[in-house]
C-alpha atoms as a PDB file:
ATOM      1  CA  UNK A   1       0.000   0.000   0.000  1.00  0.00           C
ATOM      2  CA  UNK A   2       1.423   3.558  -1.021  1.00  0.00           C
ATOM      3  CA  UNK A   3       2.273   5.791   1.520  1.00  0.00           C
ATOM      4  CA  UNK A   4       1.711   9.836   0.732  1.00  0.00           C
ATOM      5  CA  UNK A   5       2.432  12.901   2.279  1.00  0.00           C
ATOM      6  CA  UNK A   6       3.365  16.027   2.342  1.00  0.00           C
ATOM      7  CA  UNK A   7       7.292  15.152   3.515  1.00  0.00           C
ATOM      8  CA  UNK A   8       9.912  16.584   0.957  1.00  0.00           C
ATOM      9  CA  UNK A   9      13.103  14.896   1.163  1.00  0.00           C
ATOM     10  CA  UNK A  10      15.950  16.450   2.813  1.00  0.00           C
ATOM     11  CA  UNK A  11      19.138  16.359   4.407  1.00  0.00           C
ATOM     12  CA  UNK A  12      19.261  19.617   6.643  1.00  0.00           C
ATOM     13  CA  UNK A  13      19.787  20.440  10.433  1.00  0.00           C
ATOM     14  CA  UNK A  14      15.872  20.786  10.692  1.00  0.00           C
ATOM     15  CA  UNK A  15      15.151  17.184   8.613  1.00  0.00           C
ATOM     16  CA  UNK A  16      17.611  15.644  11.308  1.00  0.00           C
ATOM     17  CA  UNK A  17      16.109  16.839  14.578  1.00  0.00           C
ATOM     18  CA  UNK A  18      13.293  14.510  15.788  1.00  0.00           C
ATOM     19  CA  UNK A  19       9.916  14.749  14.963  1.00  0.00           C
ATOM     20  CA  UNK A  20       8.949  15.246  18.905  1.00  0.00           C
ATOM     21  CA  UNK A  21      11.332  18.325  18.747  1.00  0.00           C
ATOM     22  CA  UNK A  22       9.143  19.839  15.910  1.00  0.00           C
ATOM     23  CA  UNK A  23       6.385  19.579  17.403  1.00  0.00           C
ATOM     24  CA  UNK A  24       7.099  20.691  20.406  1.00  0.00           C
ATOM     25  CA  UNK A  25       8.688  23.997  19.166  1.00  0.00           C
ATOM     26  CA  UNK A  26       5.536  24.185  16.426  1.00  0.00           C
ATOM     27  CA  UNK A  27       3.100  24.024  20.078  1.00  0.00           C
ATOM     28  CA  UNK A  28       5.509  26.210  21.777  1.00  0.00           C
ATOM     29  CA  UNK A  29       5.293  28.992  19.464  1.00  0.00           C
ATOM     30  CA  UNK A  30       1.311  28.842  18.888  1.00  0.00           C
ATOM     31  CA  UNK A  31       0.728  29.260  22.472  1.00  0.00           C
ATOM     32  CA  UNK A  32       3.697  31.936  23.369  1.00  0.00           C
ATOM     33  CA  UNK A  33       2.016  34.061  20.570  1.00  0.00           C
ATOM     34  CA  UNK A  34      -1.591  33.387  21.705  1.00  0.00           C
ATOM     35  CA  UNK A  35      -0.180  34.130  25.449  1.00  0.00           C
ATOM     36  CA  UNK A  36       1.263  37.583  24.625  1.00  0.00           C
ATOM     37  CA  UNK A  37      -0.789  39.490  21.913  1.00  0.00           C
ATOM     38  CA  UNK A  38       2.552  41.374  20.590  1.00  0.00           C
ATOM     39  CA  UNK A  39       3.810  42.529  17.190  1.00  0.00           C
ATOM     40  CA  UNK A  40       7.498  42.020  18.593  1.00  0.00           C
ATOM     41  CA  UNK A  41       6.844  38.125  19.544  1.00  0.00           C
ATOM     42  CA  UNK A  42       4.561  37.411  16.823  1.00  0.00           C
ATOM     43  CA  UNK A  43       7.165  38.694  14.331  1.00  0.00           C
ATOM     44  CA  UNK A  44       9.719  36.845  16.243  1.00  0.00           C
ATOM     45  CA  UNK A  45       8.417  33.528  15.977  1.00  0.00           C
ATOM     46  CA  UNK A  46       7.519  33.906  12.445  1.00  0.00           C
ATOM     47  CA  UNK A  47      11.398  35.345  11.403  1.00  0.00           C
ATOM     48  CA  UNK A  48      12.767  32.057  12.969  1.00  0.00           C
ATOM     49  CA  UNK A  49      10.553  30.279  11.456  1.00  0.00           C
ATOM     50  CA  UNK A  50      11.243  31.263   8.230  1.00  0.00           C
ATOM     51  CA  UNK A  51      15.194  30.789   8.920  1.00  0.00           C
ATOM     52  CA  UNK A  52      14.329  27.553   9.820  1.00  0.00           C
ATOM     53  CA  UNK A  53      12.061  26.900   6.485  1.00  0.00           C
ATOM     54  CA  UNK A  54      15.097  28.097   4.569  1.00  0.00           C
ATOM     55  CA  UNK A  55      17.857  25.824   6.242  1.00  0.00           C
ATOM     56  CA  UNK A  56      15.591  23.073   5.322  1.00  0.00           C
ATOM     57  CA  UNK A  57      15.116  24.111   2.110  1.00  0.00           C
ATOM     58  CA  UNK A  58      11.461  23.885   1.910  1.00  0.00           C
ATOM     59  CA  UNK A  59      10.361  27.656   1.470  1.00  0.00           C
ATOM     60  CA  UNK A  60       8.508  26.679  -2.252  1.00  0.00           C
ATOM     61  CA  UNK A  61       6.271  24.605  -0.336  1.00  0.00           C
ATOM     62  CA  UNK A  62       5.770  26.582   2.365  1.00  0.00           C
ATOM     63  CA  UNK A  63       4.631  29.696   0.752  1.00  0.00           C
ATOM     64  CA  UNK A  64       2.036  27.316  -1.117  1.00  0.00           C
ATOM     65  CA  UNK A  65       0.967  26.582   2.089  1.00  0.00           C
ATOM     66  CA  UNK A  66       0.222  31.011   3.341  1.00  0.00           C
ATOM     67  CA  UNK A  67      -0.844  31.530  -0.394  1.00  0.00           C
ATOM     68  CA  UNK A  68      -4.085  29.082   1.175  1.00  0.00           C
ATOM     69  CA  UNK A  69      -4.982  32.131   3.451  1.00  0.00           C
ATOM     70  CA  UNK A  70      -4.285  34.834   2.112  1.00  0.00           C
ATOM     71  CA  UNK A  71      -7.781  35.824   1.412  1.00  0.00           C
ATOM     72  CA  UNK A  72      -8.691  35.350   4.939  1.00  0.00           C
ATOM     73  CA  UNK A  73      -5.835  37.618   6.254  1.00  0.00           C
ATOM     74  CA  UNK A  74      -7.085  39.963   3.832  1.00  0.00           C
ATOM     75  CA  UNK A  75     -10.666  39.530   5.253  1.00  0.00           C
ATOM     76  CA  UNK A  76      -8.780  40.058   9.080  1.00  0.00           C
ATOM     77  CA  UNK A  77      -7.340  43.415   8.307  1.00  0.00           C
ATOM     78  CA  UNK A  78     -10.389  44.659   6.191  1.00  0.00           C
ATOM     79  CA  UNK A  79     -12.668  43.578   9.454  1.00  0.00           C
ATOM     80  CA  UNK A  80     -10.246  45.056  11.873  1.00  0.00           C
ATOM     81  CA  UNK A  81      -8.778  47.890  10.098  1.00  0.00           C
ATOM     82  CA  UNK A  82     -12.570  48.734   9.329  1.00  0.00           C
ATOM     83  CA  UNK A  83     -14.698  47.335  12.481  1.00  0.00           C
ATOM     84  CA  UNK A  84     -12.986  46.824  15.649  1.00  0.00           C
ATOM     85  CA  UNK A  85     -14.610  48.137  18.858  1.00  0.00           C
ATOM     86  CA  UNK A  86     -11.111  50.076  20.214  1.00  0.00           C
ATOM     87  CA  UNK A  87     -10.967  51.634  17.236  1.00  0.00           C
ATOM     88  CA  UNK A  88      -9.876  55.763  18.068  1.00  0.00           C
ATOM     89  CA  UNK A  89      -6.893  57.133  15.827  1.00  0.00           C
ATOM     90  CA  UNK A  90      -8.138  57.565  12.498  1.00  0.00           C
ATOM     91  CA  UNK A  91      -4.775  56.777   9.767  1.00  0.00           C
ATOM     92  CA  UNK A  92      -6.284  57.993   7.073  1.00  0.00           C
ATOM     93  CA  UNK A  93      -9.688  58.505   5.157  1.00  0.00           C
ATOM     94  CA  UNK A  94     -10.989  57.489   1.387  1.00  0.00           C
ATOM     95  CA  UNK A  95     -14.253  59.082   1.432  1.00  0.00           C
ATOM     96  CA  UNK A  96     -16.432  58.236   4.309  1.00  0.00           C
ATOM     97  CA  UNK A  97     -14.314  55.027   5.442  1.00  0.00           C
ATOM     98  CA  UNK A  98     -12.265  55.652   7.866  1.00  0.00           C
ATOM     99  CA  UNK A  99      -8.804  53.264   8.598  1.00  0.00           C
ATOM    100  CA  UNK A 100      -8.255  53.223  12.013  1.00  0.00           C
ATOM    101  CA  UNK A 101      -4.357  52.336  13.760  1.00  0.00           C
ATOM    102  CA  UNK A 102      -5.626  49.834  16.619  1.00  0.00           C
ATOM    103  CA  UNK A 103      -7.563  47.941  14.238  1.00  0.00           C
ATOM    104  CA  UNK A 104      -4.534  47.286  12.327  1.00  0.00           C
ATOM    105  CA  UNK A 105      -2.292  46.755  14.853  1.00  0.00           C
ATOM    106  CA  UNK A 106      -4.911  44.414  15.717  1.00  0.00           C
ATOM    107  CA  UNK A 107      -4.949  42.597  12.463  1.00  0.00           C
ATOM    108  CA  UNK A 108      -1.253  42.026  11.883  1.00  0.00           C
ATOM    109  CA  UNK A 109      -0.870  40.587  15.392  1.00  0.00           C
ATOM    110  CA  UNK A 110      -3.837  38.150  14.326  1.00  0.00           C
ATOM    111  CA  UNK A 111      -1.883  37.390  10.943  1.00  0.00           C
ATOM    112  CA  UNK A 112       1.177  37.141  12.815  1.00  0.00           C
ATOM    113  CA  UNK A 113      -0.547  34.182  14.686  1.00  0.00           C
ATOM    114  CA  UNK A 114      -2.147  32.668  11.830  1.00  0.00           C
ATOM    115  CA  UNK A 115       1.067  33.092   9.857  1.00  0.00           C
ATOM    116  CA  UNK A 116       3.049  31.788  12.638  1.00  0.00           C
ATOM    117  CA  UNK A 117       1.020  28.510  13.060  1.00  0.00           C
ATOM    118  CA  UNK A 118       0.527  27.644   9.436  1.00  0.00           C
ATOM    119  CA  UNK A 119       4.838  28.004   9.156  1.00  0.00           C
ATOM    120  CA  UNK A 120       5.400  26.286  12.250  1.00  0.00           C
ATOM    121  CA  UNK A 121       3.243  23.535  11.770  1.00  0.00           C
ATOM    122  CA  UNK A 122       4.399  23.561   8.484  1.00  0.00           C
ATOM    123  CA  UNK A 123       8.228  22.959   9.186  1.00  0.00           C
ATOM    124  CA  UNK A 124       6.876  19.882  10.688  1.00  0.00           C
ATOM    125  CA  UNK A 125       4.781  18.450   8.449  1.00  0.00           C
ATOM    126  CA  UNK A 126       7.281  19.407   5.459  1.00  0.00           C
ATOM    127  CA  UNK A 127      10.457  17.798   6.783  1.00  0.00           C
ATOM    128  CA  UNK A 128       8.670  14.675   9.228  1.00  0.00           C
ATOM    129  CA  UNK A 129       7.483  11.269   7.339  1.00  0.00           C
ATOM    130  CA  UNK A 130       4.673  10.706   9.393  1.00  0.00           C
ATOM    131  CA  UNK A 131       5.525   7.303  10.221  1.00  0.00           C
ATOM    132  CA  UNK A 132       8.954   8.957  12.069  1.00  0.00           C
ATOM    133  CA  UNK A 133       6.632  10.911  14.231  1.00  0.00           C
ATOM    134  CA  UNK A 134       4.035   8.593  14.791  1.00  0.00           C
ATOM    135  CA  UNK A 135       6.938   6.468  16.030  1.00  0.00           C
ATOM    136  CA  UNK A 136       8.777   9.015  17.616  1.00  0.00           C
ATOM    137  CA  UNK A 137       5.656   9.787  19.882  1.00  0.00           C
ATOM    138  CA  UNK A 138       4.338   6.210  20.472  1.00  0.00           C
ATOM    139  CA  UNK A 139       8.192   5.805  21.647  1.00  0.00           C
ATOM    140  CA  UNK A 140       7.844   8.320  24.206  1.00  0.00           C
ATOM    141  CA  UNK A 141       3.996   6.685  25.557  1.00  0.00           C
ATOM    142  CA  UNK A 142       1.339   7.817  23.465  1.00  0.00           C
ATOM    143  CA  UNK A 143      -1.108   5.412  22.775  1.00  0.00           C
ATOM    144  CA  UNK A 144      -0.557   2.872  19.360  1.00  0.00           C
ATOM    145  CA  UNK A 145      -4.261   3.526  18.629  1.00  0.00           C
ATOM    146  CA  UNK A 146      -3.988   7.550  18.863  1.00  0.00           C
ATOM    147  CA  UNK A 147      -0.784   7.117  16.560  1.00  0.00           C
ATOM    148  CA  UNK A 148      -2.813   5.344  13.940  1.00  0.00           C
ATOM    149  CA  UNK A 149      -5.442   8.240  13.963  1.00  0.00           C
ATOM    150  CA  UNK A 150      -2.712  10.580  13.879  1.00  0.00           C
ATOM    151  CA  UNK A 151      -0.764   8.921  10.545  1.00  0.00           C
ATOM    152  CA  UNK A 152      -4.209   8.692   8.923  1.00  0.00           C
ATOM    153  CA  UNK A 153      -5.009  12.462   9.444  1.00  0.00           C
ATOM    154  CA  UNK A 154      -1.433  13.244   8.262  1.00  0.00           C
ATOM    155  CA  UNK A 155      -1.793  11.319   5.341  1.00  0.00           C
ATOM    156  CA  UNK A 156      -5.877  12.065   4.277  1.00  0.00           C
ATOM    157  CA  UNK A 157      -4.819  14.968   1.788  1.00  0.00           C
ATOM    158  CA  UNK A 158      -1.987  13.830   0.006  1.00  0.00           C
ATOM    159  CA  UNK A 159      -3.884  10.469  -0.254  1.00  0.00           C
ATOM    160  CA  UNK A 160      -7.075  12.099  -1.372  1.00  0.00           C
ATOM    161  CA  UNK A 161      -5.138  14.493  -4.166  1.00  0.00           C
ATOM    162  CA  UNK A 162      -3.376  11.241  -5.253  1.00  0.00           C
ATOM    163  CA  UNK A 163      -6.779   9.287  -5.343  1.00  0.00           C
ATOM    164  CA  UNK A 164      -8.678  12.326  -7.378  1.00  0.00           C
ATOM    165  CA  UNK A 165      -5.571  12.934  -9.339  1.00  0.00           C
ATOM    166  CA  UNK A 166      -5.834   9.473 -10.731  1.00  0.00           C
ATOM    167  CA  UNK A 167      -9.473   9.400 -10.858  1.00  0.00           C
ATOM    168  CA  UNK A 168      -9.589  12.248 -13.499  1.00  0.00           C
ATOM    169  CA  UNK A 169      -7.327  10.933 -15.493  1.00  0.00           C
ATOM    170  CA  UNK A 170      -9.465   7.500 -15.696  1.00  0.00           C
ATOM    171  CA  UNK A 171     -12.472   9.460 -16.481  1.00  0.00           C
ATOM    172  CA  UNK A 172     -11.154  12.180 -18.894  1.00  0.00           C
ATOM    173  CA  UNK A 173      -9.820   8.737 -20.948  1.00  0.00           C
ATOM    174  CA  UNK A 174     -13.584   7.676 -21.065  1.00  0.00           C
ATOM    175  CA  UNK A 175     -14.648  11.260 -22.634  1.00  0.00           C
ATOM    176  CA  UNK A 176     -15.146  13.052 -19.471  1.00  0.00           C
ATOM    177  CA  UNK A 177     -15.092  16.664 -19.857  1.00  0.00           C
ATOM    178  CA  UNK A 178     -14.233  18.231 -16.604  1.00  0.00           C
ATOM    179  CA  UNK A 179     -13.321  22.181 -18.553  1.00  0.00           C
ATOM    180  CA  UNK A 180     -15.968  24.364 -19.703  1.00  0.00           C
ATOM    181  CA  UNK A 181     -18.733  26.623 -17.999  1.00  0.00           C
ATOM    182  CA  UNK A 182     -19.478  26.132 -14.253  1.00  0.00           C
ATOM    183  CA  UNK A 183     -22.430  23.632 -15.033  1.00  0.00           C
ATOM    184  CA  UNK A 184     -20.162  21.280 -16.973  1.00  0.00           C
ATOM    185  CA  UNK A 185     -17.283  21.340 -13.860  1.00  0.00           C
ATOM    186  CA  UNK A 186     -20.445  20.695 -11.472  1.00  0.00           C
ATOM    187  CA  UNK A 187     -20.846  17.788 -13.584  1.00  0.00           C
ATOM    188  CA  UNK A 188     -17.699  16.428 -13.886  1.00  0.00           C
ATOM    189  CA  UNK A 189     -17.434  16.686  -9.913  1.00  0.00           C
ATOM    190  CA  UNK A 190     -20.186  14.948  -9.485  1.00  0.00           C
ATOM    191  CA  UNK A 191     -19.005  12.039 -11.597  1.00  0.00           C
ATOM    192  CA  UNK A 192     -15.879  12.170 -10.001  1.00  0.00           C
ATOM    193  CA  UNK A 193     -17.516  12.101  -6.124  1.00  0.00           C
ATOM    194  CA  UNK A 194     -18.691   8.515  -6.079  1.00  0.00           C
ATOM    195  CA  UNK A 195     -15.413   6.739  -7.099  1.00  0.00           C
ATOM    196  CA  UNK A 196     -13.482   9.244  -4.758  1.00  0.00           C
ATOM    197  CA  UNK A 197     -15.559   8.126  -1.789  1.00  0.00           C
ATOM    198  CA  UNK A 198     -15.764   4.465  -2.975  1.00  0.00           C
ATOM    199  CA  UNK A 199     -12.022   4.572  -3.111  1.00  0.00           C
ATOM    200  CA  UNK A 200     -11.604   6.298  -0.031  1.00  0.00           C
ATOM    201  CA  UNK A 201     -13.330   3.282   1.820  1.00  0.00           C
ATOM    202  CA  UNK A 202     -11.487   0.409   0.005  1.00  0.00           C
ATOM    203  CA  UNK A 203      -8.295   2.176   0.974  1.00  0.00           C
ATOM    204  CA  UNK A 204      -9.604   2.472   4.878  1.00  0.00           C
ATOM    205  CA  UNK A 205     -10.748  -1.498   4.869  1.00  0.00           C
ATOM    206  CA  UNK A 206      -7.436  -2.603   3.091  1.00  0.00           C
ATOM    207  CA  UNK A 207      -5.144  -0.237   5.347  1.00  0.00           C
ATOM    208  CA  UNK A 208      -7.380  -1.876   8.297  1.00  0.00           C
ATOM    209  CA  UNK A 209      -6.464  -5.473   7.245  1.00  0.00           C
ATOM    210  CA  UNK A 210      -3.289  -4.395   6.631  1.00  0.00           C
ATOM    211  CA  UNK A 211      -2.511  -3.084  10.307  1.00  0.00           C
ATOM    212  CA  UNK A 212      -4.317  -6.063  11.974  1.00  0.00           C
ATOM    213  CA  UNK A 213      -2.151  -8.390   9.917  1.00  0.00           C
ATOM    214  CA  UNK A 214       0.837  -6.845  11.646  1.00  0.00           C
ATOM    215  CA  UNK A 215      -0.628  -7.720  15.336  1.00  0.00           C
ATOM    216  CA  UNK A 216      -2.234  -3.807  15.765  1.00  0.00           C
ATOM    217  CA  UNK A 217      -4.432  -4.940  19.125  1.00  0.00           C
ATOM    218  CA  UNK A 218      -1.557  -7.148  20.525  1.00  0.00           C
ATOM    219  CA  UNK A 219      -0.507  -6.693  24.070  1.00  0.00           C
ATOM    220  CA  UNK A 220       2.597  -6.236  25.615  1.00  0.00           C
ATOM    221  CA  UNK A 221       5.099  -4.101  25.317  1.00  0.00           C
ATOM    222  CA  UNK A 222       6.333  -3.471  21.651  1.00  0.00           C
ATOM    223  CA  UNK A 223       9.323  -3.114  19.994  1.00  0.00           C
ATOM    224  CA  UNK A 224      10.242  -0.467  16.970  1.00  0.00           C
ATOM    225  CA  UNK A 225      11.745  -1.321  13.670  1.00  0.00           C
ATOM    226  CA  UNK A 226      13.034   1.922  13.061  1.00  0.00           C
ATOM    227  CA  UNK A 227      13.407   3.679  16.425  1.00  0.00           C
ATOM    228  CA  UNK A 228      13.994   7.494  16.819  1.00  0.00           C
ATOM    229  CA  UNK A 229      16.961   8.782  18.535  1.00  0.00           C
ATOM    230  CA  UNK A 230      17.416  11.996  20.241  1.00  0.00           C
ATOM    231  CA  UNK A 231      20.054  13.910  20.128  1.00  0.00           C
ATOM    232  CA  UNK A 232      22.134  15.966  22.243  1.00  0.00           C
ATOM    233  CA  UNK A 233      20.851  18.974  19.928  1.00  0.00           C
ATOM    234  CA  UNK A 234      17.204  17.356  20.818  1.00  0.00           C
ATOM    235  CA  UNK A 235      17.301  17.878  24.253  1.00  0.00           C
ATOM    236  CA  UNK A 236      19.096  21.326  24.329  1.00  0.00           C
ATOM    237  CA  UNK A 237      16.026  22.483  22.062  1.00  0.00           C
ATOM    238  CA  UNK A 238      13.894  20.854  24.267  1.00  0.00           C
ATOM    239  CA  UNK A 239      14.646  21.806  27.228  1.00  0.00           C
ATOM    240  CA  UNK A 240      15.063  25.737  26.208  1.00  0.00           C
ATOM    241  CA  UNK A 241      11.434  25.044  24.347  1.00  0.00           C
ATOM    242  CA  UNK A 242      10.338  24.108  27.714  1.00  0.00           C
ATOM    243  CA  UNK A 243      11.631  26.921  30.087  1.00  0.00           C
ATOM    244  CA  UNK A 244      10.379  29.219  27.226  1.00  0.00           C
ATOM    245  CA  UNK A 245       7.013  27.913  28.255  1.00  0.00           C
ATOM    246  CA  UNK A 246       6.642  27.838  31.588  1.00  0.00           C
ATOM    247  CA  UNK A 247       8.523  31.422  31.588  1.00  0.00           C
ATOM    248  CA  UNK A 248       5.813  32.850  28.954  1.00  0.00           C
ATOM    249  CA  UNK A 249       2.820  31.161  31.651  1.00  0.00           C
ATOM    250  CA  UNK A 250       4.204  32.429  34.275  1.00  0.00           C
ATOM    251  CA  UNK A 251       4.838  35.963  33.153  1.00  0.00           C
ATOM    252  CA  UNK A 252       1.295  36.526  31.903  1.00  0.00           C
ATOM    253  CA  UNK A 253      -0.255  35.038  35.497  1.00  0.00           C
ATOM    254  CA  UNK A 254       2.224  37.756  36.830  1.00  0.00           C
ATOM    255  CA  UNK A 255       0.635  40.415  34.334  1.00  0.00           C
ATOM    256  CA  UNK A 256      -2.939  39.477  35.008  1.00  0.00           C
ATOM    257  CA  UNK A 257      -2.564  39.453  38.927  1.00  0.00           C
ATOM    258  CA  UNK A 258      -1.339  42.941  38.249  1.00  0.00           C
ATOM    259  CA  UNK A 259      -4.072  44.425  35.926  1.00  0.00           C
END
């Protein structure tokens, strides 16, 4: 059974850290910029995260992944800019609309986020096989059963593309015409839905089979085929990802006990 995803091959610092180190940072920085509402951190998070998208050479894939919402940031700062209840010091004027400067300082720390977690999130999906992770985590306790849901949710796009990509192709070679006016594409999506889902199971039953085969619901402890090591490196990162944390919590209880 083919295994897809969205993992571009690599040999960088970043492909080379494990996948629990990844994830951890990508967590990290979601809730450090969630905890303090701050163009500074925001645009922190997202500079190192772009450092780190370029090390690991991945930064044609990852601005595929912003170009996917750029219309809502555009719909953030319009709302903001335009709409947002602190709204005071008026930036400038085109007719009767005014542009107000909370409202966009608003909006880019909301883009900041959103651009932070699609980049961070995105370094780890980009440069992790999502068996390594799945591994790496089931390694460190997590459930075998969670893991499986996990791989499967990593894997449900690139599968599905694959699957549709394929089932065009089969159906524009039996006179299938899936260009033309929006009636016509309606049409050609509709023939295409039934053999996507139909697919969709048959791959779910055989990938069920397939697990169960391999002793899935056994008991006792397991043993890995390819296990993940951590590094030095892992740990360091880690560990500063950590006291990052619990210094970010802490400081804001401090700051709300104040206020």
């Amino acid at each position: 059974m083919k295994v897809l995803s969205l993992y571009v091959e690599g040999d960088s610092l970043v492909h080379k850290l494990a996948p629990v180190t990844k994830l951890v940072y990508a967590v990290t920085s979601v809730i450090i910029t969630l905890l303090f509402p701050s163009l500074l951190v925001g645009s922190l998070f997202v500079v190192l995260s772009f450092i780190l998208s370029l090390n690991a050479r991945i930064m044609k894939h990852m601005l595929t992944l912003l170009a996917v919402v750029l219309v809502l940031s555009i719909s953030i700062l319009i709302i903001q800019v335009l709409f947002n209840p602190s709204n005071q010091t008026v930036i400038f004027e085109i007719g009767n609309i005014k542009f107000y400067k909370e409202g966009l300082v608003h909006a880019f720390v909301l883009i900041l986020r959103l651009y932070n977690m699609i980049i961070s999130f995105g370094i780890l999906i980009l440069t992790t096989k999502p068996s390594d992770l799945v591994n790496n985590l089931v390694q460190r306790g997590l459930s075998p059963k969670f893991g499986y849901i996990l791989s499967s949710v990593l894997q449900v796009i690139p599968q599905m593309l694959s699957t549709t990509s394929t089932i065009i192709d089969a159906q524009r070679s039996r006179g299938l015409e899936t260009e033309g006016n929006f009636f016509r594409k309606m049409k050609a999506f509709v023939a295409l839905l039934g053999p996507l889902v139909l697919s969709s199971l048959v791959e779910a039953r055989e990938r069920a089979m397939a697990i169960e085969v391999r002793g899935f619901d056994i008991q006792g402890k397991r043993t890995m085929l390819n296990e993940i090591r951590e590094t030095n490196l892992d740990k360091f990162i880690l560990n500063i990802l950590r006291i990052s944390l619990v210094f970010a919590i802490v400081w804001r209880i401090v700051l709300w006990v104040i206020h």
